[in-house]
C-alpha atoms as a PDB file:
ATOM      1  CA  UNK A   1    -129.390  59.837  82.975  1.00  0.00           C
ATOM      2  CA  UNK A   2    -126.210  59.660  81.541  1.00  0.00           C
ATOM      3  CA  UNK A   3    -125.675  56.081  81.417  1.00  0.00           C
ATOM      4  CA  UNK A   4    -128.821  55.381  80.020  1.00  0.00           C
ATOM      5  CA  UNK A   5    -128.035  57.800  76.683  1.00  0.00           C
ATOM      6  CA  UNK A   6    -125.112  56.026  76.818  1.00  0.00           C
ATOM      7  CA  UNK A   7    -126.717  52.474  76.884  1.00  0.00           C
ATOM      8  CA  UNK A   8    -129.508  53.152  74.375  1.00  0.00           C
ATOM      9  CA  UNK A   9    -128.282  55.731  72.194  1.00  0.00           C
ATOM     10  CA  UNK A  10    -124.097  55.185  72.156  1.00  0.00           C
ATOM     11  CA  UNK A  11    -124.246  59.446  72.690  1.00  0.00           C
ATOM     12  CA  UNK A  12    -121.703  60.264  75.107  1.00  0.00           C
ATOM     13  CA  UNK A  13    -123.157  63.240  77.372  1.00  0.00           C
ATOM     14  CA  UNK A  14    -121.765  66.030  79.469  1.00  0.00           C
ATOM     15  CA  UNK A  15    -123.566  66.768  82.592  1.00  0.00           C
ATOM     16  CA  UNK A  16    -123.033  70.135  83.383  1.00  0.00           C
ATOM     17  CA  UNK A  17    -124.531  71.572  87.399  1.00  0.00           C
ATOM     18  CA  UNK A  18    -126.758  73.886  87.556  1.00  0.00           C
ATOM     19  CA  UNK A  19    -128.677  75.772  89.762  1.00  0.00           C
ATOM     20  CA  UNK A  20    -132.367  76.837  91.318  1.00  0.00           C
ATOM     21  CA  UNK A  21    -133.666  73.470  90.093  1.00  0.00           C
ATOM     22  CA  UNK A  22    -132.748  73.718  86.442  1.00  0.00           C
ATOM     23  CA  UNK A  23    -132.869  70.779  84.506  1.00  0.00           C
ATOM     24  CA  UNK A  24    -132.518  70.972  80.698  1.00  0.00           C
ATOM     25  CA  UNK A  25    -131.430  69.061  78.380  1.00  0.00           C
ATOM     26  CA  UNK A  26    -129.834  70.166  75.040  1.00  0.00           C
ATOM     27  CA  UNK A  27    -128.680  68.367  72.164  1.00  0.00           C
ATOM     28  CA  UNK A  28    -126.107  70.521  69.878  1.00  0.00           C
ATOM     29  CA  UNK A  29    -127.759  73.669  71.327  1.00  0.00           C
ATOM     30  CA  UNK A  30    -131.222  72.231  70.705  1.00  0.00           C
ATOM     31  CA  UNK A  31    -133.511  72.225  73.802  1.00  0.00           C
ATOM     32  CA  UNK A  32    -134.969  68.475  74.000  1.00  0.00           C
ATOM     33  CA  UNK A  33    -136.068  68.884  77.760  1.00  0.00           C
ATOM     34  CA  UNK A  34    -136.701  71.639  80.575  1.00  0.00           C
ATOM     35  CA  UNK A  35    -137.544  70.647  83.719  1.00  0.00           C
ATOM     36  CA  UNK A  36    -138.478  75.078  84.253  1.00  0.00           C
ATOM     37  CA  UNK A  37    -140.971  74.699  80.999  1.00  0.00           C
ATOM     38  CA  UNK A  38    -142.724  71.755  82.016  1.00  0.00           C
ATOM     39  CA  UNK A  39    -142.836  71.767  85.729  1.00  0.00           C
ATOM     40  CA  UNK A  40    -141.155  68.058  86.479  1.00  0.00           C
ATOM     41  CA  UNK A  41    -138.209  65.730  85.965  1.00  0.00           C
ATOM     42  CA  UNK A  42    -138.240  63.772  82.991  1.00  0.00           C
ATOM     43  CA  UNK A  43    -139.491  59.953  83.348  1.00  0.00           C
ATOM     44  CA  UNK A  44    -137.137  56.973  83.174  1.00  0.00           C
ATOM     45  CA  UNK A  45    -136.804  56.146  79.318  1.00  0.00           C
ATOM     46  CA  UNK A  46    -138.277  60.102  78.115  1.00  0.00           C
ATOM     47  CA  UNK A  47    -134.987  61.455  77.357  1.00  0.00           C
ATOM     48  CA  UNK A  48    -134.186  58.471  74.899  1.00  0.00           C
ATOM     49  CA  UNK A  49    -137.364  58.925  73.333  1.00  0.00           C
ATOM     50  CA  UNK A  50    -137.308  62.283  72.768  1.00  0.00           C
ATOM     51  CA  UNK A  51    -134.108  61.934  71.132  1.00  0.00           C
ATOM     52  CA  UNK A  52    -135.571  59.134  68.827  1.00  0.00           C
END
């Protein structure tokens, strides 16, 4: 995940562990993705789009 931000977007990212399955994904505090509010992992190339 993080080298693909990195390759299509140039945005360094920080990927932080979690626990109990949580997978989110914030951008300065903004919630762009959560694994808990939708139920799945995100698919290859969603993340960049999203951020798009």
């Amino acid at each position: 995940m993080s080298l693909e931000l990195k390759d299509k977007t140039g945005v360094e990212s920080l990927l932080v562990p979690g626990s109990g399955g949580v997978f989110d994904v914030k951008v300065d505090d903004r919630l762009v993705f959560s694994k808990h509010k939708i139920g799945r992992f995100p698919d290859e190339g969603e993340i960049t789009t999203l951020l798009n």
